[in-house]
Protein backbone atom coordinates (compact mmCIF):
# COMPACT_ATOMS: atom_id res chain seq x y z
CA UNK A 1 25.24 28.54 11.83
CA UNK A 2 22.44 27.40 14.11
CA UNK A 3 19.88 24.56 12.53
CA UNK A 4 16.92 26.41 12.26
CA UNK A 5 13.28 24.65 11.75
CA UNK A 6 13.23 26.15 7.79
CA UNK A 7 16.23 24.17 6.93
CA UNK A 8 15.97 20.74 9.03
CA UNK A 9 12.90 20.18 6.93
CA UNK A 10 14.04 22.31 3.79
CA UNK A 11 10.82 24.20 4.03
CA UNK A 12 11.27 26.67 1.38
CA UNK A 13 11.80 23.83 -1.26
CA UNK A 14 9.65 22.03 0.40
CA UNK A 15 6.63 24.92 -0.57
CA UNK A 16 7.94 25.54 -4.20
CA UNK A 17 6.91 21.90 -5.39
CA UNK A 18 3.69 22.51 -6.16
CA UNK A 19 3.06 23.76 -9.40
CA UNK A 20 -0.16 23.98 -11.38
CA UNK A 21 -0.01 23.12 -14.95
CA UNK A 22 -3.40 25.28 -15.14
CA UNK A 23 -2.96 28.98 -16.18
CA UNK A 24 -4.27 30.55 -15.03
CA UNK A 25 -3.89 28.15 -12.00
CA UNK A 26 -7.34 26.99 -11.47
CA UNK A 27 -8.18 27.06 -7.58
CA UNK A 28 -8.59 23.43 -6.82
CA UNK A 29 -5.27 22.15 -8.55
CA UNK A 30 -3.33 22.74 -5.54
CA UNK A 31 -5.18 20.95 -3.23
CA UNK A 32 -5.07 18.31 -5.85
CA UNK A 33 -1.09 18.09 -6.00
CA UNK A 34 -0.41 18.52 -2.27
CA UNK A 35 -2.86 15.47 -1.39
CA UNK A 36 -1.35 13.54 -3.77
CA UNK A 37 2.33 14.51 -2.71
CA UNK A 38 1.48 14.17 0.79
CA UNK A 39 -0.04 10.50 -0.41
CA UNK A 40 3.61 9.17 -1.68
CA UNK A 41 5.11 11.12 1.37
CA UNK A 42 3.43 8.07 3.50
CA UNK A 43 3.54 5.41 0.89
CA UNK A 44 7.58 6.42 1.96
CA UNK A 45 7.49 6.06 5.67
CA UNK A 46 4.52 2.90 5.08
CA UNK A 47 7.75 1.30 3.42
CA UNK A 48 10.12 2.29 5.99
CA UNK A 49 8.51 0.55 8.47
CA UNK A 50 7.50 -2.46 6.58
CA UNK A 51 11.31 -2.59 6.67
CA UNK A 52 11.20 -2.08 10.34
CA UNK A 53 8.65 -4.78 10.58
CA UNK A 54 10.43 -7.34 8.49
CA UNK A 55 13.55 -6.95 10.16
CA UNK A 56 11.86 -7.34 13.86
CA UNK A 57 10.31 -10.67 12.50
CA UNK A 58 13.72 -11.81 11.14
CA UNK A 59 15.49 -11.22 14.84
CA UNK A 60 12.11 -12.78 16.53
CA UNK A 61 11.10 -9.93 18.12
CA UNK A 62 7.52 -10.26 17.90
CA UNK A 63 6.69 -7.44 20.32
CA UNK A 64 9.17 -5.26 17.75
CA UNK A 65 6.84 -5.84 14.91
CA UNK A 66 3.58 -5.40 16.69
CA UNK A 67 4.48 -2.02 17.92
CA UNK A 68 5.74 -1.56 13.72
CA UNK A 69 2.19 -2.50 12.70
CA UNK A 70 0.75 -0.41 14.41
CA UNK A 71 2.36 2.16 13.03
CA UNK A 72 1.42 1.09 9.71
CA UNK A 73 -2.24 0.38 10.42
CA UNK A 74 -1.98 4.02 11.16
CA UNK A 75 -0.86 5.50 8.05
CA UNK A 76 -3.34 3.77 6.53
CA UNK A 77 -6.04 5.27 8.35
CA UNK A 78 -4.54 8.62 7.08
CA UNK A 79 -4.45 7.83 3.84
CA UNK A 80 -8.07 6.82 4.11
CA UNK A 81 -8.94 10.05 5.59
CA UNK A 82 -7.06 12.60 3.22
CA UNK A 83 -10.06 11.36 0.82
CA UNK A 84 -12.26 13.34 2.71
CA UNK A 85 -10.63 16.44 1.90
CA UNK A 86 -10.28 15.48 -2.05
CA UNK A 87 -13.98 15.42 -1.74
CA UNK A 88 -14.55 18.47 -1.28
CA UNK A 89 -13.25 18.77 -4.90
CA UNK A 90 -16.42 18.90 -7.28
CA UNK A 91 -16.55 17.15 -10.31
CA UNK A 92 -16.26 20.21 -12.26
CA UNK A 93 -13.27 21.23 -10.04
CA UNK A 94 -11.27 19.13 -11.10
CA UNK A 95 -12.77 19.09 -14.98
CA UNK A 96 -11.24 22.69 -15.08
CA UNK A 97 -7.85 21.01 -14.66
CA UNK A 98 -8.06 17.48 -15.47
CA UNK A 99 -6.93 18.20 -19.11
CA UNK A 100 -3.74 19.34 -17.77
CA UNK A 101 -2.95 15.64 -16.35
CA UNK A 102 -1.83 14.62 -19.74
CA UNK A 103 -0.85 10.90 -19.43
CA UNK A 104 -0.09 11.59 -15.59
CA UNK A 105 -2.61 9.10 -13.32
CA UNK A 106 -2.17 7.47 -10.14
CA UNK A 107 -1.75 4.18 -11.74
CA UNK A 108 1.64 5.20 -11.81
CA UNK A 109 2.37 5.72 -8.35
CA UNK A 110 5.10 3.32 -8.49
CA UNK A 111 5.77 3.41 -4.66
CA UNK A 112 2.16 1.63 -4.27
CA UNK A 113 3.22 -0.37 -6.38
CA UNK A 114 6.37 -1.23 -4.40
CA UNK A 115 4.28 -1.81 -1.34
CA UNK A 116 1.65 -3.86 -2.89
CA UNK A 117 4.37 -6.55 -4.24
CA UNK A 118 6.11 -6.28 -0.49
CA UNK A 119 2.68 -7.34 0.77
CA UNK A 120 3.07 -10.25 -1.57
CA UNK A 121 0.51 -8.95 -4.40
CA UNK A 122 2.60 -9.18 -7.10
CA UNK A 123 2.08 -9.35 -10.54
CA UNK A 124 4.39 -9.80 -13.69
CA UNK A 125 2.21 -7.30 -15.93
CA UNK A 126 2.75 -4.56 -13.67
CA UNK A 127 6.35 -4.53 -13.79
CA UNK A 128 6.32 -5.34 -17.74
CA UNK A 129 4.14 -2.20 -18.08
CA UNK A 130 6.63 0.10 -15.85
CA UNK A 131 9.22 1.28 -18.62
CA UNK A 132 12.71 1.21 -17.85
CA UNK A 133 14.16 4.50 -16.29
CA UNK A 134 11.28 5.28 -14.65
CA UNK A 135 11.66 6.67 -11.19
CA UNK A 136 11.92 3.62 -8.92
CA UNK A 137 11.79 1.31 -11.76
CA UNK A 138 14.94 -0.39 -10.19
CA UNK A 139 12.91 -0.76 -6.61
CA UNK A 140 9.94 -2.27 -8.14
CA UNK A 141 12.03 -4.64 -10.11
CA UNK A 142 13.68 -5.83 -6.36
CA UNK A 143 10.64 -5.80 -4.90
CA UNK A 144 9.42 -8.68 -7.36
CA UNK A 145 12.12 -10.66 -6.67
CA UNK A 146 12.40 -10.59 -2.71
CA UNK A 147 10.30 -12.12 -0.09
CA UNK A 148 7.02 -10.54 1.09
CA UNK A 149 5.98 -9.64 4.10
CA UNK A 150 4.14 -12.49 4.12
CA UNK A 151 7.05 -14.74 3.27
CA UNK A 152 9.08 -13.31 6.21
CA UNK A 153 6.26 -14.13 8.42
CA UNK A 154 5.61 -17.60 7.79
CA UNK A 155 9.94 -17.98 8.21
CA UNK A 156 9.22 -16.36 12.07
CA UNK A 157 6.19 -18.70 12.39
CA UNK A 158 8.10 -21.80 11.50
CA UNK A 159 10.77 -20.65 14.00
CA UNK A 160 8.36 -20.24 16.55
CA UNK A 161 6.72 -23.43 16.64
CA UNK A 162 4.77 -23.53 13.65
CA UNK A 163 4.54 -26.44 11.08
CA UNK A 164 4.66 -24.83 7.39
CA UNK A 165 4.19 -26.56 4.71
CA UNK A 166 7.71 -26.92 3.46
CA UNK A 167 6.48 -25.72 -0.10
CA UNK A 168 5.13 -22.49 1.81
CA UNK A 169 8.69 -22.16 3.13
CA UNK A 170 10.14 -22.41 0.06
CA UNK A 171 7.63 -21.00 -2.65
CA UNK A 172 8.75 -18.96 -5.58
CA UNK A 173 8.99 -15.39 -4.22
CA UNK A 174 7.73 -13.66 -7.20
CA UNK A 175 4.16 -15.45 -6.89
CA UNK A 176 1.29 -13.70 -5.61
CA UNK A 177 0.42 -14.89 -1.98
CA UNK A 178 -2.06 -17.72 -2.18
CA UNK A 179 -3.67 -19.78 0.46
CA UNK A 180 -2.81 -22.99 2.05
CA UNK A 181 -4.99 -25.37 4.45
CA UNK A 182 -1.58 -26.97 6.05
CA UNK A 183 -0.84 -23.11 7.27
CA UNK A 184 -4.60 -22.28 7.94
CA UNK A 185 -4.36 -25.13 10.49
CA UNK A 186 -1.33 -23.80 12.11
CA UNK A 187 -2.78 -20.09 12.40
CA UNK A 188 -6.08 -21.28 14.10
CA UNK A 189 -3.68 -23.24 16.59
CA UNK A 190 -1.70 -19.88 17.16
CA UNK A 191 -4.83 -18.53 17.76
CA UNK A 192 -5.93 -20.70 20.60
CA UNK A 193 -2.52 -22.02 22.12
CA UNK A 194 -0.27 -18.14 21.65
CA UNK A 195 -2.26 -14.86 22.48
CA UNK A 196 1.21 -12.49 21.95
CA UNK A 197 1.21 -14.18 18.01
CA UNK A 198 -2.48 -13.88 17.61
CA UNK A 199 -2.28 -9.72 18.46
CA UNK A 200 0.38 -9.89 15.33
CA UNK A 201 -2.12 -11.92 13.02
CA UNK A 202 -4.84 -9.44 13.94
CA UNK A 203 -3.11 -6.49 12.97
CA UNK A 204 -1.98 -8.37 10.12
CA UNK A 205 -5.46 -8.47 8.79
CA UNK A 206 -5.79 -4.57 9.95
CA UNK A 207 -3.29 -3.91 7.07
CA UNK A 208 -4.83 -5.67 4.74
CA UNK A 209 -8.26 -4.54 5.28
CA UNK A 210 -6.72 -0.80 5.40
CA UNK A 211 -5.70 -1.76 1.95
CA UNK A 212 -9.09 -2.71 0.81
CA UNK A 213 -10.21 0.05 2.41
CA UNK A 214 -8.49 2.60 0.73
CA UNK A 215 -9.36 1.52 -2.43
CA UNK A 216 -13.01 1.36 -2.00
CA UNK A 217 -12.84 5.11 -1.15
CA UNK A 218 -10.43 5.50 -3.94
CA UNK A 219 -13.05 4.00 -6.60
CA UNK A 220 -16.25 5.80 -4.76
CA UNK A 221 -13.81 9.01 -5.03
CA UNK A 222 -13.17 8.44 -8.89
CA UNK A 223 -16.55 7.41 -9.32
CA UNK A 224 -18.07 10.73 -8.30
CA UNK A 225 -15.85 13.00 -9.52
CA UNK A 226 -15.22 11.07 -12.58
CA UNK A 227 -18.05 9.08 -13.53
CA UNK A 228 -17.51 6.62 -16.32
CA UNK A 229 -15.27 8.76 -18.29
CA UNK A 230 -11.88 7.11 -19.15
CA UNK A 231 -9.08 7.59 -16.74
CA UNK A 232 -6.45 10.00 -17.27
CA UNK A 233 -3.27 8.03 -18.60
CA UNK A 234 -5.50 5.83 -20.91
CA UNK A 235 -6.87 3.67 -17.92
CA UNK A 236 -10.60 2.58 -18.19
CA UNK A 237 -11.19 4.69 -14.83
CA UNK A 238 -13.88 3.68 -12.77
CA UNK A 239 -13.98 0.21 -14.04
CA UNK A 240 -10.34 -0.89 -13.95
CA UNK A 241 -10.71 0.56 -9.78
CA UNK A 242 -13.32 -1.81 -9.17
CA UNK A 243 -11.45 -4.99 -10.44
CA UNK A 244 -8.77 -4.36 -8.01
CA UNK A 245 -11.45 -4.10 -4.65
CA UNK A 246 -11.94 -7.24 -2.28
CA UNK A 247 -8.65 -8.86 -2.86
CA UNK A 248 -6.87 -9.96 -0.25
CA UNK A 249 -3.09 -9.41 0.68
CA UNK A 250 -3.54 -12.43 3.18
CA UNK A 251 -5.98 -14.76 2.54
CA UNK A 252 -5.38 -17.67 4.98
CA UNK A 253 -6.24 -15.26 7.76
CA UNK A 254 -9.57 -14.46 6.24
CA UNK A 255 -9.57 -18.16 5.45
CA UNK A 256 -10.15 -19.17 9.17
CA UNK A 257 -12.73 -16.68 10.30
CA UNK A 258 -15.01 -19.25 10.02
CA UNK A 259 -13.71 -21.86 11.82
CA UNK A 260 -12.67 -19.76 14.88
């Protein structure tokens, strides 16, 4: 039987995942579920290339990774601007289903999760608070307990001329990345003395400011459409968003701006 379009991308099961909990189905609760589908559809490939990008920096291809990041910077663009078409959603939109969430939020996105403790923000209380047998439960646990990105890079800087701070090199993994003068010195030198490393830094800091990025619109999203009310799953909405903005995933390369 020939492969036909329908069935390399399993179409027809791929349109009978969306189901409103609304009934009847309340306009705006589809748009709602595809977004946030489409959302963990590139939280998937944002991991697949972070794999893609660690593995480059591993084998010292530098020139591997930088066309990897670029990738990524990209998906996070998207996933900045698929908020423009959730807010189109009016607060009392989504009031007319929001009752229907139950205990579901996007706290629970467990694959953001995943990526935020491969980007080195990790954080015991997150995993304690992710029950066993959850979907992915297993990945987040590995996660934890592997290198970041971060991690991986500052083995492919060492490599590549780079003096680390051995207690950089060989920090515990399951601490949140933290900065360090010893490797601040060593990126402003990559800066001036290797231009090809310096394009991988800079989209480095793309990353993480498309992280920071997306949750500013995130909160400003919740904010409007939400207000001050509690967050659905028990959260304290609004509030618990904004303690999470301005933290950065690298912050030795923020670290320097001001001594370039």
């Amino acid at each position: 039987m020939t492969l036909t379009y329908h069935d390399y991308l399993s179409i027809p099961q791929l349109l009978e995942i969306q189901t409103p909990r609304s009934e009847p189905a309340e306009h705006d609760e589809t748009l709602f579920i595809i977004i946030h589908q489409t959302y963990e559809l590139w939280f998937k490939q944002f991991l697949h290339e972070l794999d893609r990008a660690e593995f480059c920096l591993d084998a010292d291809d530098l020139w591997g990774c930088i066309a990897t990041l670029k990738r990524m910077r990209m998906i996070l663009k998207t996933l900045v601007q698929q908020v423009d078409i959730l807010e189109t959603m009016t607060p009392l939109s989504f009031v007319s289903f929001r009752d229907r969430l139950d205990t579901a939020s996007g706290f629970q996105s467990v694959q953001f999760r995943i990526i935020e403790f491969r980007l080195g923000h990790k954080r015991q209380r997150i995993l304690d608070m992710t029950p066993k047998g959850v979907p992915l439960r297993e990945e987040l646990a590995e996660s934890f307990e592997k290198r970041s990105l971060l991690d991986v890079l500052n083995g492919f800087l060492s490599r590549s001329g780079c003096d680390i701070p051995g207690e950089v090199l060989e920090r515990d993994v399951k601490e949140a990345n933290s900065a360090n003068e010893g490797v601040q010195r060593e990126l402003l030198r990559m800066y001036r003395e290797k231009p090809d490393v310096s394009v991988l830094l800079e989209l480095l800091t793309d990353i993480d400011e498309g992280i920071q990025e997306w949750r500013y619109r995130h909160v400003k999203l919740a904010e409007r459409t939400i207000g001050a009310k509690i967050g659905t799953g028990g959260s304290d909405g609004v509030e618990f968003l904004k303690r999470t903005l301005f933290t950065p995933l690298f912050p030795d390369l923020w670290a320097i701006r001001s001594e370039m």
